[in-house]
N, C-alpha and C. Protein backbone atom coordinates (compact mmCIF):
# COMPACT_ATOMS: atom_id res chain seq x y z
N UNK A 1 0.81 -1.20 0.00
CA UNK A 1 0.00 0.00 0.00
C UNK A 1 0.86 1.27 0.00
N UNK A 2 1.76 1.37 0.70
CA UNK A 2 2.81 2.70 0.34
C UNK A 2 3.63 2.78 -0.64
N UNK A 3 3.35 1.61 -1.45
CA UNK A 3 4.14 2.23 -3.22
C UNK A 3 3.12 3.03 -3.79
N UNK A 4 1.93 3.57 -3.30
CA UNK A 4 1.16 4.48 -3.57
C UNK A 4 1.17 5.55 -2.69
N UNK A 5 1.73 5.93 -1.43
CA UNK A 5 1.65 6.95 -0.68
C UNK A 5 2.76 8.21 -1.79
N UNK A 6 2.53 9.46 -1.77
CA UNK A 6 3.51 10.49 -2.24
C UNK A 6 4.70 10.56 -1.23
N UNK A 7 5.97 11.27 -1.37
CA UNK A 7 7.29 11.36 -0.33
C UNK A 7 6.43 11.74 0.98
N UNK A 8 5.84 12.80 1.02
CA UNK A 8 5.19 13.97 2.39
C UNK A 8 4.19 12.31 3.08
N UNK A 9 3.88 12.01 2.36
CA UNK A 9 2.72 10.84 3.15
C UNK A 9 3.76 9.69 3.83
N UNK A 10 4.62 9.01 3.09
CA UNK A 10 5.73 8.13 3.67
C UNK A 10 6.55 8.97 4.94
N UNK A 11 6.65 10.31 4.53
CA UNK A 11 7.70 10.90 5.94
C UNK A 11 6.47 11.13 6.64
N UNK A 12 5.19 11.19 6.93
CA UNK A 12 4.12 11.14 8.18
C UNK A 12 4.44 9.71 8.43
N UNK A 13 4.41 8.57 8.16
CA UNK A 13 4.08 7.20 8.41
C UNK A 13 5.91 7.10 9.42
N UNK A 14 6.92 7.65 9.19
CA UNK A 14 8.33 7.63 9.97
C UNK A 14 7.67 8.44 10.94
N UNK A 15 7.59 10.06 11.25
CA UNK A 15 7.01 10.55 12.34
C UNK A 15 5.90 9.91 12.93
N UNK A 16 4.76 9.41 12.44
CA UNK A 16 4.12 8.83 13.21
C UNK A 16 4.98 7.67 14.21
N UNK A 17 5.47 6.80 13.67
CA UNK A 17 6.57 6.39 14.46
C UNK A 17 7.23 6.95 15.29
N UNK A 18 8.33 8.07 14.87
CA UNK A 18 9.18 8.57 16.17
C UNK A 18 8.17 9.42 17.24
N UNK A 19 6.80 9.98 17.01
CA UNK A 19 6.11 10.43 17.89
C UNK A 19 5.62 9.29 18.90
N UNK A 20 5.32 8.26 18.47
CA UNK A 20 4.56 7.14 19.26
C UNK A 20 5.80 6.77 20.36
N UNK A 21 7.45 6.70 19.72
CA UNK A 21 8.46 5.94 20.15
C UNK A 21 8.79 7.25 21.63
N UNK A 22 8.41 8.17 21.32
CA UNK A 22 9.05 9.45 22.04
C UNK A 22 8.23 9.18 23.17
N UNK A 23 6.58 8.58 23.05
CA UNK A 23 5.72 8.61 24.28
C UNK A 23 6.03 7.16 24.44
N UNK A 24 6.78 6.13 24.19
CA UNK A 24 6.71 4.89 24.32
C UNK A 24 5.98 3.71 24.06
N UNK A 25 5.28 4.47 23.02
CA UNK A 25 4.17 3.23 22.63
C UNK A 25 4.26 2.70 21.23
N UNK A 26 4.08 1.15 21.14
CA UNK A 26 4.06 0.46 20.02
C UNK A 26 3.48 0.73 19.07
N UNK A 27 2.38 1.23 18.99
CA UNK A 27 1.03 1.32 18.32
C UNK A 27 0.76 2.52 17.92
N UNK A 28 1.17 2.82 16.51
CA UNK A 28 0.38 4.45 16.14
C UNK A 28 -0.71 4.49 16.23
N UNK A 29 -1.19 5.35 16.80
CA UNK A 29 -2.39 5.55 17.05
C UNK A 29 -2.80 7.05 16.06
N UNK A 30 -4.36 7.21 15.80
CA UNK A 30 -4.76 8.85 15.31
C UNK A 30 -3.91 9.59 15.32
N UNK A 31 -3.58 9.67 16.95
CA UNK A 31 -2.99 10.42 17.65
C UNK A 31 -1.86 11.41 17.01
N UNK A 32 -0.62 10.07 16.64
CA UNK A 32 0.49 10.24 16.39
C UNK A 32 -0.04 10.80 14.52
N UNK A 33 -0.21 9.98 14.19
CA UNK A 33 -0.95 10.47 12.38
C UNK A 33 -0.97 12.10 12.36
N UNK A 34 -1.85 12.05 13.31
CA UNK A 34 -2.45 13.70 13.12
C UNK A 34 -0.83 14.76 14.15
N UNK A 35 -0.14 14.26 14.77
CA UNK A 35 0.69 14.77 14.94
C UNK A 35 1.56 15.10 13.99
N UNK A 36 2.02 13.98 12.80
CA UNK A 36 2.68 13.53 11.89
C UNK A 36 2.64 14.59 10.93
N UNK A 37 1.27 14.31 10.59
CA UNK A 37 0.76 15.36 9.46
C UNK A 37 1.04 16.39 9.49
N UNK A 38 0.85 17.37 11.08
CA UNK A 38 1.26 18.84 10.97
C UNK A 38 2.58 18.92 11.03
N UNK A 39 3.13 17.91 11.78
CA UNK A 39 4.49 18.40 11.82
C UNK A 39 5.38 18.02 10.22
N UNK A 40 4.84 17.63 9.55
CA UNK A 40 5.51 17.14 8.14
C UNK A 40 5.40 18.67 7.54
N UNK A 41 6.02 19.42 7.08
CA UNK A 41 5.91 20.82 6.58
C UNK A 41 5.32 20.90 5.33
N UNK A 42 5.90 19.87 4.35
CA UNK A 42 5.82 20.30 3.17
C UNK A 42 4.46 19.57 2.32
N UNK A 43 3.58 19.12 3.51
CA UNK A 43 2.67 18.64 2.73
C UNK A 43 1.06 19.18 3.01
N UNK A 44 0.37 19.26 2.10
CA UNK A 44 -0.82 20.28 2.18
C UNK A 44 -1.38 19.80 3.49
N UNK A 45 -1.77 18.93 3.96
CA UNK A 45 -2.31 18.84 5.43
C UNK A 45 -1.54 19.46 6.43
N UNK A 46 -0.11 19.59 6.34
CA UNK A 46 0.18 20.73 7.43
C UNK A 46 -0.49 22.09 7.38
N UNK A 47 -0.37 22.68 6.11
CA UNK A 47 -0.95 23.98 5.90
C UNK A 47 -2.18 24.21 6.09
N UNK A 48 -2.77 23.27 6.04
CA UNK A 48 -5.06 23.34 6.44
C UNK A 48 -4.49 23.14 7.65
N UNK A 49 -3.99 22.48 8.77
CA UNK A 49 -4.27 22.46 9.82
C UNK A 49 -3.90 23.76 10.53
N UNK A 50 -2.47 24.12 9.79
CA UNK A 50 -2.11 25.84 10.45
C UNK A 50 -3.17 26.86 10.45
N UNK A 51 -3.52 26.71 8.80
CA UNK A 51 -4.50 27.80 8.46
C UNK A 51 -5.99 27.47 9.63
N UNK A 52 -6.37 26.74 10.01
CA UNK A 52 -7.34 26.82 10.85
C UNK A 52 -6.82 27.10 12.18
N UNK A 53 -5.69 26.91 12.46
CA UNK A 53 -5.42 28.07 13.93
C UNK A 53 -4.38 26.62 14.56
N UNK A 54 -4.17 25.30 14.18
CA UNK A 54 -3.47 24.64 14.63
C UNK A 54 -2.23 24.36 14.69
N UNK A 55 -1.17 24.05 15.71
CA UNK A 55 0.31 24.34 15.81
C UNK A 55 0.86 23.30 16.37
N UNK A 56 2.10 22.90 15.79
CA UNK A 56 2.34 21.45 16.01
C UNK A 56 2.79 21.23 17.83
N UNK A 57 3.00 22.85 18.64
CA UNK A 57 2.99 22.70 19.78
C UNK A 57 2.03 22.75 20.79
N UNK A 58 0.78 22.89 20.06
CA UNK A 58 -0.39 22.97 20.46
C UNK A 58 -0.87 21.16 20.78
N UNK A 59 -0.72 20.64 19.21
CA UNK A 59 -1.49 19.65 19.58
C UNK A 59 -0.24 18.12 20.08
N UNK A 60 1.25 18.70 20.29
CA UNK A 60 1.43 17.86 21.08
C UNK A 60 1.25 17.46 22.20
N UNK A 61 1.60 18.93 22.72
CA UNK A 61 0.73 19.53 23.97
C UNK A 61 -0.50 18.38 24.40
N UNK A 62 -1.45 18.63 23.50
CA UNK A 62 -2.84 17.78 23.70
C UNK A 62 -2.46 16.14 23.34
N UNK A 63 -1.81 15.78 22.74
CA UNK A 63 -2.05 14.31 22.79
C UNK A 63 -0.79 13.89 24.35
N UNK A 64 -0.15 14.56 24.16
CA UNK A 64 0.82 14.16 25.84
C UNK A 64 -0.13 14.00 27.06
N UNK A 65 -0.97 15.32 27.24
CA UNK A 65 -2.17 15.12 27.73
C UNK A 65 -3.37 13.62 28.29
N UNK A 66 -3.41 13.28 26.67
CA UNK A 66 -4.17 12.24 26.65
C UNK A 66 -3.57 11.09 25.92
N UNK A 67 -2.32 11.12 26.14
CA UNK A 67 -1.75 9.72 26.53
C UNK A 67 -0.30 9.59 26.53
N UNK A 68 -0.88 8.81 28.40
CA UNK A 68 0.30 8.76 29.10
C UNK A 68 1.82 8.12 28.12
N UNK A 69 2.66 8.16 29.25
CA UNK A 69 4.07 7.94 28.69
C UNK A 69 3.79 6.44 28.77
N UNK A 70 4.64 5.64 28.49
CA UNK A 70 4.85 4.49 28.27
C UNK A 70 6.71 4.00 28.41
N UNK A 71 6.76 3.66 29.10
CA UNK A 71 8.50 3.75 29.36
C UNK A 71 9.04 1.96 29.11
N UNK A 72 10.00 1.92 27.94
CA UNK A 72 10.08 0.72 27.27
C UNK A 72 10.08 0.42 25.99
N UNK A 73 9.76 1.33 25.17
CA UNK A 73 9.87 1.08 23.52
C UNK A 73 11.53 1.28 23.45
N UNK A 74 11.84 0.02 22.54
CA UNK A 74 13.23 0.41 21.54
C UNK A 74 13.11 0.92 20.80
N UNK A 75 14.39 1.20 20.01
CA UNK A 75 14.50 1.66 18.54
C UNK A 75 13.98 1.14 17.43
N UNK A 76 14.08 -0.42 17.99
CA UNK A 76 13.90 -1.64 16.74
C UNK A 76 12.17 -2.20 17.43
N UNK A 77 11.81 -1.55 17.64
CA UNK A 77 10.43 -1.67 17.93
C UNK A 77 9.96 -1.90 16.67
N UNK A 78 8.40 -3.11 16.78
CA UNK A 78 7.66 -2.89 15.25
C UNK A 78 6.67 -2.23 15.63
N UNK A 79 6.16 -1.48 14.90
CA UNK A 79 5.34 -0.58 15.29
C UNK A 79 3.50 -1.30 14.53
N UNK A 80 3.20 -0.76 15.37
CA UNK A 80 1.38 -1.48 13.84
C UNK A 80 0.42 -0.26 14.40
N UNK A 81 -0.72 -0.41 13.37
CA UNK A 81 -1.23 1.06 13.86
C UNK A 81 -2.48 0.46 14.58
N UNK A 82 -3.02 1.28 15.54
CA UNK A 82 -4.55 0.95 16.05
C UNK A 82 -5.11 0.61 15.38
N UNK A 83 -6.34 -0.12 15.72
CA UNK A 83 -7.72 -0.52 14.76
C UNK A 83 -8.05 0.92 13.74
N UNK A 84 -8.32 1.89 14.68
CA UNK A 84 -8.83 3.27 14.47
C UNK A 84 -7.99 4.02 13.20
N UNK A 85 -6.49 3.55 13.51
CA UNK A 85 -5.20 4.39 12.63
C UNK A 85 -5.06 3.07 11.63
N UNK A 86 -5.52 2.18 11.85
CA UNK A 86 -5.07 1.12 10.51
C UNK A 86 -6.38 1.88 9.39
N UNK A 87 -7.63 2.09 10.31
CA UNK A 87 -8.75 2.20 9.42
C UNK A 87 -8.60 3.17 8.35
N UNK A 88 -8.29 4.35 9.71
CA UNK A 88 -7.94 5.49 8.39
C UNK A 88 -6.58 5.68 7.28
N UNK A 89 -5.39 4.95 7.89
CA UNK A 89 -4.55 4.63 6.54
C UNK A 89 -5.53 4.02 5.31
N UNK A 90 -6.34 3.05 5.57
CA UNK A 90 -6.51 2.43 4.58
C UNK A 90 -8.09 3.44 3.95
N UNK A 91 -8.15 4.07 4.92
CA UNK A 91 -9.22 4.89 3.92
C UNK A 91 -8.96 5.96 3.29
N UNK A 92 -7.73 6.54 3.56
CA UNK A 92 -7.15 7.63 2.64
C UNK A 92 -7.02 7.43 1.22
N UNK A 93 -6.74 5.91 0.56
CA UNK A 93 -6.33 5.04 -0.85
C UNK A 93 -7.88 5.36 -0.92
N UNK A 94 -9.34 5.10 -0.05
CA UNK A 94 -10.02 5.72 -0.96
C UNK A 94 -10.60 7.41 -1.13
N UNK A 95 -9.72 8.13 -0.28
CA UNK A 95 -10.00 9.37 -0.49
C UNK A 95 -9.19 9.69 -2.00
N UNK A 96 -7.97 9.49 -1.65
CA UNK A 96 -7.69 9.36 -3.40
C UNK A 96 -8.32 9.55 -4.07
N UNK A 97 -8.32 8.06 -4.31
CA UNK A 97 -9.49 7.64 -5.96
C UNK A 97 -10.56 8.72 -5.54
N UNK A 98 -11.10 8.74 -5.02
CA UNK A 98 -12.30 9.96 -4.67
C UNK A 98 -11.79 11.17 -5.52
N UNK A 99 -10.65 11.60 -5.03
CA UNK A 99 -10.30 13.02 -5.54
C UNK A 99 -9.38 12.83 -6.96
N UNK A 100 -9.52 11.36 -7.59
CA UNK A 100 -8.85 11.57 -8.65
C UNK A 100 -7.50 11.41 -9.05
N UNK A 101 -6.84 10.98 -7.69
CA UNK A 101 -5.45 10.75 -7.49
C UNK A 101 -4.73 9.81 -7.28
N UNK A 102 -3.56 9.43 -8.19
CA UNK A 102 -3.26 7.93 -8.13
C UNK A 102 -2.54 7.80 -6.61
N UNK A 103 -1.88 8.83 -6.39
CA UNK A 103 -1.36 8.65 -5.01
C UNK A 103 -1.92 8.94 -4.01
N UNK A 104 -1.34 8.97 -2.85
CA UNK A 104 -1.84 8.68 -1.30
C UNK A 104 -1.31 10.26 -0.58
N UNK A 105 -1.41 11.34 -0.98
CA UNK A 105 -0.95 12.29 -0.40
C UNK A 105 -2.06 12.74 1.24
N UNK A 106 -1.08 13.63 1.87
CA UNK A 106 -1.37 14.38 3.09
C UNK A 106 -2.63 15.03 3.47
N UNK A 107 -3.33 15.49 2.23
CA UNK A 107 -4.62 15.91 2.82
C UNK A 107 -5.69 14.62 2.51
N UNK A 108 -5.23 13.19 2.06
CA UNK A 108 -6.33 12.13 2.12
C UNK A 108 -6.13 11.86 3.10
N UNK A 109 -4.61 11.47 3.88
CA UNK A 109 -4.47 11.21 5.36
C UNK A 109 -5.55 11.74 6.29
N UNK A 110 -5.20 12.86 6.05
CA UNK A 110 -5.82 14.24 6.99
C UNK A 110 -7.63 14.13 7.07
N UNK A 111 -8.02 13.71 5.45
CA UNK A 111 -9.78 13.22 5.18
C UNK A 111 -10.14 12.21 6.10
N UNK A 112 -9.24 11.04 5.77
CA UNK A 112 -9.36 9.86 6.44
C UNK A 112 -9.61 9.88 7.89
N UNK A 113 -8.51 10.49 8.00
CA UNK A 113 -8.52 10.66 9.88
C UNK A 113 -9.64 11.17 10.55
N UNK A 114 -10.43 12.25 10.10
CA UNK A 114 -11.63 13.05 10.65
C UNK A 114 -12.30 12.39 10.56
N UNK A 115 -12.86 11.31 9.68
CA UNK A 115 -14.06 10.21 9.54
C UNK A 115 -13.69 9.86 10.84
N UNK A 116 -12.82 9.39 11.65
CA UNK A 116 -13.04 8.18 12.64
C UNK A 116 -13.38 9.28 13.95
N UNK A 117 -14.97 9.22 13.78
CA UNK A 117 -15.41 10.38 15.04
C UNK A 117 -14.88 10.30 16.11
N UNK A 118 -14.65 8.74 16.78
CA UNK A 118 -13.90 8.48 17.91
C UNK A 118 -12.98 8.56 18.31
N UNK A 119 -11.95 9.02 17.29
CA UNK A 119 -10.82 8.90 17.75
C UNK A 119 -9.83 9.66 18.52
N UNK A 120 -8.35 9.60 19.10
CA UNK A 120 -7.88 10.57 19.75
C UNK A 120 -7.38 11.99 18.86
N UNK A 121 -7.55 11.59 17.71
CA UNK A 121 -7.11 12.80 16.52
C UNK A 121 -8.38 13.68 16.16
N UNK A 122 -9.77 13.02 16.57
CA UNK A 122 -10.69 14.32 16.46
C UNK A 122 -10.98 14.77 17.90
N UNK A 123 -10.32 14.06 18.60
CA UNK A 123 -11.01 14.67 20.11
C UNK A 123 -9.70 15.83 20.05
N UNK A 124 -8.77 15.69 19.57
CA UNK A 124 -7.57 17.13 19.64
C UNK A 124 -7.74 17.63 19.13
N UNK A 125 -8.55 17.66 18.10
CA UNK A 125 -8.79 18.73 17.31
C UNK A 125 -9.95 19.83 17.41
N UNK A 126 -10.80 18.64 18.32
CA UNK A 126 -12.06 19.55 18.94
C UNK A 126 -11.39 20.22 20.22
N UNK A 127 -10.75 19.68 20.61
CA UNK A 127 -9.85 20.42 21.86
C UNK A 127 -9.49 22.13 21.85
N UNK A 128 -9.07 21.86 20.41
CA UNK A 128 -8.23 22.81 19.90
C UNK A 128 -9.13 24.03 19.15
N UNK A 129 -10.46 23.51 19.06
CA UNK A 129 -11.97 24.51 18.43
C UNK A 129 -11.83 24.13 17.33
N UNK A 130 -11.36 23.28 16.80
CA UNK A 130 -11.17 22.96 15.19
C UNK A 130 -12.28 21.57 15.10
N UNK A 131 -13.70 21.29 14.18
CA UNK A 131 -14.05 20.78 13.95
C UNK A 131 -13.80 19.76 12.65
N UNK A 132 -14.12 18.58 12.50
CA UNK A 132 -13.81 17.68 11.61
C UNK A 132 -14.56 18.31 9.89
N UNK A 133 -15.74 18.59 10.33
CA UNK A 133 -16.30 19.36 8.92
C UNK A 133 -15.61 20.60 8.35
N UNK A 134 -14.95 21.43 9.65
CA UNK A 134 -14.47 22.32 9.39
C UNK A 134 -12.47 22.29 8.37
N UNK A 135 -11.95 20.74 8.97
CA UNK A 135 -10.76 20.66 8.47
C UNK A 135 -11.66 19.98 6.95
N UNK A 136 -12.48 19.43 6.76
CA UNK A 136 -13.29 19.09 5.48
C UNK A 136 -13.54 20.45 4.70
N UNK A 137 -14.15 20.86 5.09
CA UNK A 137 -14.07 21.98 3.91
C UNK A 137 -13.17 22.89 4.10
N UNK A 138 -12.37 22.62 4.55
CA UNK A 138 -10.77 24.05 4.17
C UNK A 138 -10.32 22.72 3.07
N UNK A 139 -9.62 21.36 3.30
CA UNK A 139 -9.07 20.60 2.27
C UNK A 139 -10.03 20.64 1.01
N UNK A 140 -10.97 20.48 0.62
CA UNK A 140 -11.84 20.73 -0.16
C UNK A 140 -11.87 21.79 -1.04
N UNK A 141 -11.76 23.44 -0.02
CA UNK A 141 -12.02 24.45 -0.90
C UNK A 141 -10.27 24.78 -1.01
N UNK A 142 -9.22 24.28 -0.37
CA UNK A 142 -7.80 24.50 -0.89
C UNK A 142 -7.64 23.37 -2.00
N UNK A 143 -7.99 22.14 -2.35
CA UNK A 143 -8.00 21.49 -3.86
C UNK A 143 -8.57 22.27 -4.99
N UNK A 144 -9.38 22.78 -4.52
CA UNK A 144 -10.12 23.31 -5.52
C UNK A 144 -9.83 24.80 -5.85
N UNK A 145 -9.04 25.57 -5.44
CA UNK A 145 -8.37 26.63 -5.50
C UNK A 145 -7.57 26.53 -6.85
């Protein structure tokens, strides 16, 4: 599935990693994704999340918050993603095709992720006054720009 992600989408899937490894946990979670995303610079989901008022010290801030440290991950850790973060990797391939795109770029990540109402990546974002419809139509009306 990541011989279809773009460069910016493969360097979220490494940060999602070193964010999870930094709090000690195996398992990417939303969490780390949506950390990933903003902190990746060069890819359009960082910029919708800035442009709506979000900052990558903001919402580490908030996921440290809501979830604890974990003391014990290696380097050579394998990492696998939550139920929640497997779902939305694999629903970004169809935000894609949705938008027409053979690849897997940063703002399908970013689509994907807001679908999973439950998760710890929309509860930070509501944290933060940023609604899921609301990161939906900024990616939406910035494609279409």
């Amino acid at each position: 599935m990541y011989e279809r992600f773009e460069e910016a989408s493969r360097e979220v899937v490494i940060l999602a990693q070193e964010e999870a490894r930094r709090l000690g946990k195996s398992r990417i979670g939303t969490e780390f994704i949506l950390l990933a995303l903003i902190g990746q610079e060069t890819g359009l989901a960082s910029r919708i999340l800035k442009s709506l008022g979000a900052n990558v010290t903001e919402v580490r801030s908030k996921v440290e918050q809501l979830t604890a440290f974990s003391p014990g991950t290696s380097n050579n850790e394998i990492f696998r993603y939550s139920p929640t973060a497997e779902r939305a990797v694999i629903e970004s391939s169809k935000k894609a095709l949705q938008l027409k795109s053979n690849l897997i770029c940063t703002e399908h990540l970013l689509l994907a992720l807001i679908e999973e109402q439950e998760s710890v990546a929309v509860k930070v974002l509501m944290d933060l006054g940023i609604s899921p419809e609301q990161v939906r139509i900024k990616v939406y009306e910035t494609l279409n720009d």
